[in-house]
N, C-alpha and C. Protein backbone atom coordinates (compact mmCIF):
# COMPACT_ATOMS: atom_id res chain seq x y z
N UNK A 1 -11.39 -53.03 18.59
CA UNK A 1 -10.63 -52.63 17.43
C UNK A 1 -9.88 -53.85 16.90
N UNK A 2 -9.85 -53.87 15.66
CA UNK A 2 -9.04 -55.00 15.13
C UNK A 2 -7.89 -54.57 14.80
N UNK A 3 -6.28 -55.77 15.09
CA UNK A 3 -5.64 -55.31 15.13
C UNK A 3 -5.00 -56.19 14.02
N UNK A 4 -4.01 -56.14 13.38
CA UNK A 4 -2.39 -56.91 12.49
C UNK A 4 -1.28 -56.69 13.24
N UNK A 5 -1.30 -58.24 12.99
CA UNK A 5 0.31 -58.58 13.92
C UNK A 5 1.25 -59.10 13.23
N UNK A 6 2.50 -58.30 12.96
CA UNK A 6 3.51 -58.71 11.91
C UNK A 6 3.62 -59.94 12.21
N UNK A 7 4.15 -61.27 11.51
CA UNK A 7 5.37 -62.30 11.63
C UNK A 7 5.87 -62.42 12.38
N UNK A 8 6.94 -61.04 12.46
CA UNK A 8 7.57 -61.18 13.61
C UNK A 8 7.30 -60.58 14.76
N UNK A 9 6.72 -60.10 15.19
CA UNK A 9 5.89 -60.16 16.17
C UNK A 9 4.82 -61.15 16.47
N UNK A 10 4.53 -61.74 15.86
CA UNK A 10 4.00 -62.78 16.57
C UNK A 10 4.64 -63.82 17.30
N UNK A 11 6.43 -64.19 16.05
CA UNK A 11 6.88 -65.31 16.41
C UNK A 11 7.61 -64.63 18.11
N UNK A 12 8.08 -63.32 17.89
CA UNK A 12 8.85 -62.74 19.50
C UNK A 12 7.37 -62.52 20.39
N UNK A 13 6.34 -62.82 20.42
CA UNK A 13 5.07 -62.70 21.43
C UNK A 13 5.46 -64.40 22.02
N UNK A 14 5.32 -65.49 21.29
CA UNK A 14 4.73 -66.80 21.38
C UNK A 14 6.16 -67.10 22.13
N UNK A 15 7.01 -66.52 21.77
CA UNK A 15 8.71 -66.73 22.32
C UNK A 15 8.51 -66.67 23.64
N UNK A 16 8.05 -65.31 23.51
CA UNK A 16 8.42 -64.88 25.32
C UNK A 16 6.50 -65.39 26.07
N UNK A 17 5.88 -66.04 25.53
CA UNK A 17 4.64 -66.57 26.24
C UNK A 17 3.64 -65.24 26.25
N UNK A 18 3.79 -64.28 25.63
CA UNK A 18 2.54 -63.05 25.23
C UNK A 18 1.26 -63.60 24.60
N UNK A 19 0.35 -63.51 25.04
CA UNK A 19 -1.28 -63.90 24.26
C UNK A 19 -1.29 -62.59 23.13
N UNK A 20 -1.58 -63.04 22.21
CA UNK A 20 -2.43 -62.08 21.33
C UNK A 20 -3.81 -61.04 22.01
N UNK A 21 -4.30 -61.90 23.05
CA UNK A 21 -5.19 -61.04 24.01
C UNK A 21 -4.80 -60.00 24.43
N UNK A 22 -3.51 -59.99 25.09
CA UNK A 22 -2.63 -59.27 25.95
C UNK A 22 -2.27 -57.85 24.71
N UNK A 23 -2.03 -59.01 23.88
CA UNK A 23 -1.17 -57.27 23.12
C UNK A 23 -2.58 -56.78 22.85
N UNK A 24 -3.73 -57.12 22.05
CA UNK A 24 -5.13 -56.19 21.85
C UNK A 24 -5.56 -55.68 22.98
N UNK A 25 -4.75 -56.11 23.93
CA UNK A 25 -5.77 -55.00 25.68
C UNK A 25 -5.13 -54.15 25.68
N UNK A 26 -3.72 -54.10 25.86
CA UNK A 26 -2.59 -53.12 25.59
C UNK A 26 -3.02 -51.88 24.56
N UNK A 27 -2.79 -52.31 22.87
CA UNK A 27 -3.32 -51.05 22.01
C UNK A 27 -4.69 -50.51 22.28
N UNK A 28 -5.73 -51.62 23.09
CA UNK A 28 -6.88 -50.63 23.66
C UNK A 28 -6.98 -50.05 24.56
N UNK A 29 -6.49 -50.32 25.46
CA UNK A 29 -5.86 -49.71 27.18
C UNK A 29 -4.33 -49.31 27.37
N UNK A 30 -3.89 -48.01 26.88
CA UNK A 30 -2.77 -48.17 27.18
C UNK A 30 -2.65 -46.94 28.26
N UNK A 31 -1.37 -47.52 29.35
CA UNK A 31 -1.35 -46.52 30.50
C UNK A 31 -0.47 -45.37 29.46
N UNK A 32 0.17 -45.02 28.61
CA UNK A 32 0.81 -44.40 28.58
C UNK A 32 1.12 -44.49 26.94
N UNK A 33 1.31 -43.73 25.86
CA UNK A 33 1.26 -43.46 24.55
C UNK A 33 3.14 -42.30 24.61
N UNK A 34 3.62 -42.87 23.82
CA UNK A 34 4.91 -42.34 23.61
C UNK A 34 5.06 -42.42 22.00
N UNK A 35 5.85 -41.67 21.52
CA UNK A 35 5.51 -40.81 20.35
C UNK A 35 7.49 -41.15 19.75
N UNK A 36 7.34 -42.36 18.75
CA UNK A 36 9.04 -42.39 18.26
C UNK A 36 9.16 -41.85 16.84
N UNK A 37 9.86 -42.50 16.48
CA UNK A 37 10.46 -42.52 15.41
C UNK A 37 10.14 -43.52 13.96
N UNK A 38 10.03 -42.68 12.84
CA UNK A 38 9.27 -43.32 11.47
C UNK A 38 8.20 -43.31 11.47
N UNK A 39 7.14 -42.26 12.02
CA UNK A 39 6.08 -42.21 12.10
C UNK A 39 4.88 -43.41 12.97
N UNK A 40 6.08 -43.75 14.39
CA UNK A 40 5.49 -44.69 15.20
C UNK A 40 5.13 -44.20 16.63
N UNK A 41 4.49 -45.30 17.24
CA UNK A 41 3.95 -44.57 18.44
C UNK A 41 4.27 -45.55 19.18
N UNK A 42 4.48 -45.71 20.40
CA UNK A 42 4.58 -46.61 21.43
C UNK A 42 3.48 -46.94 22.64
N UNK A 43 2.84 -47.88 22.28
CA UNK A 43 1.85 -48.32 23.30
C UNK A 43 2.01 -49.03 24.50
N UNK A 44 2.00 -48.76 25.76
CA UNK A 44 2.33 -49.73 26.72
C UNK A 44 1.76 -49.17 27.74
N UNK A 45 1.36 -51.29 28.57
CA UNK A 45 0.58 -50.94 29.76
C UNK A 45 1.27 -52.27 30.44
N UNK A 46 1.13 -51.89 32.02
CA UNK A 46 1.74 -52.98 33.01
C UNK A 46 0.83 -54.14 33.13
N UNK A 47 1.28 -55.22 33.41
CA UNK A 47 0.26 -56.28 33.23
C UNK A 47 0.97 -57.47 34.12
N UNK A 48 0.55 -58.12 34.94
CA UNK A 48 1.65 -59.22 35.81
C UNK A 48 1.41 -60.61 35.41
N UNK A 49 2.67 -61.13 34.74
CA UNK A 49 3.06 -62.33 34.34
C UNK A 49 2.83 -63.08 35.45
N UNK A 50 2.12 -64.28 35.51
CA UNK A 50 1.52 -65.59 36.35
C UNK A 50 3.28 -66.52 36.13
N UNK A 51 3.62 -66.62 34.89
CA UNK A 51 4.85 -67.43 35.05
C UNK A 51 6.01 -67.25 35.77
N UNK A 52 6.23 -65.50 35.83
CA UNK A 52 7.37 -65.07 36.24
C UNK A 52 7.19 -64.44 37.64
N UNK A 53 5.94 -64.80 37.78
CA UNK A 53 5.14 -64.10 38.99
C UNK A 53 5.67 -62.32 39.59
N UNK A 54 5.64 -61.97 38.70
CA UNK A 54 5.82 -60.43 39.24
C UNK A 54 5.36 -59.05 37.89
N UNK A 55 5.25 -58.37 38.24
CA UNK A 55 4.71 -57.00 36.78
C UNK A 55 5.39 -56.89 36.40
N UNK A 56 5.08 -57.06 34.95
CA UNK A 56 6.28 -56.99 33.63
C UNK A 56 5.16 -55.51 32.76
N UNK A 57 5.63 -54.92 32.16
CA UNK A 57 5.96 -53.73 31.20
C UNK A 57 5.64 -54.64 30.11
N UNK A 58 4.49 -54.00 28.95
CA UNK A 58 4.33 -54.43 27.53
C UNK A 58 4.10 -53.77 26.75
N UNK A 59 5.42 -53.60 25.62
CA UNK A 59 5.44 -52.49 25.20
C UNK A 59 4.30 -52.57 23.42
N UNK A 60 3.88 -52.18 22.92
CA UNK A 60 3.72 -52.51 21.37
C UNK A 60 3.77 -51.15 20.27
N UNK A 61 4.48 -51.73 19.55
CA UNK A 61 5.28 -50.43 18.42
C UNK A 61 3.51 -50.31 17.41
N UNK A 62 3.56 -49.54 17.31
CA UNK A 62 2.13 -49.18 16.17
C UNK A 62 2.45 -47.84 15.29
N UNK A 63 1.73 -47.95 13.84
CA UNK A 63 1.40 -47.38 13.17
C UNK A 63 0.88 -45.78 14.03
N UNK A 64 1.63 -44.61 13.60
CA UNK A 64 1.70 -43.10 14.64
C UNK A 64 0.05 -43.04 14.61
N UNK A 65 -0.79 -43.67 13.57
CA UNK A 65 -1.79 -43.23 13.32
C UNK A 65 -3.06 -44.78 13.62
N UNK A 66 -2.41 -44.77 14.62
CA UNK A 66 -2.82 -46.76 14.86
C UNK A 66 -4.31 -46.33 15.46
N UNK A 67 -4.96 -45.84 15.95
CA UNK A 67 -6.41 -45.19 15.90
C UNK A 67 -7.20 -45.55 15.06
N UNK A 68 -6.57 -45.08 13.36
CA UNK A 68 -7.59 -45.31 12.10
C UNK A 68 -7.10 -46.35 11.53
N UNK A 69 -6.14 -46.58 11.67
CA UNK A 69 -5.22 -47.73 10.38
C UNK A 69 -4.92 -49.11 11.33
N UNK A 70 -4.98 -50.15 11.13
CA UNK A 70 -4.86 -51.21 11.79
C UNK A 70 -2.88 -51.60 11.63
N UNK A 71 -2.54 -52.16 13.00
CA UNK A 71 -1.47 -51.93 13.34
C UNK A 71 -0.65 -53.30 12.17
């Protein structure tokens, strides 16, 4: 699936050392789908940081309807 990555989200990914890989495995694999606010959805799956050496949580905010519409 192809995805859009705001600005700012890209510049807070590259901040904290996130691949663009990472977030497209995430909206395609996610352990868990949570349902917010403004018509958004919450995507997130565990994934273990090599830098910080331990499992970090990645969360990504999407479009409620991020399925058909690119995020």
């Amino acid at each position: 699936m192809e995805i859009a990555i705001t600005g700012h989200a890209l510049f807070e990914a590259k901040r904290r050392g996130i691949s663009e890989e990472l977030i497209s495995w995430v909206v395609n694999n996610p352990q868990q789908k949570l349902h917010s606010k403004k018509e958004r959805v919450v995507l997130q799956n565990k994934y273990y940081d090599q830098s910080e050496k331990q499992e970090m949580l990645l969360r990504v905010i999407a479009s409620r309807h991020w399925e058909y519409l690119p995020l």
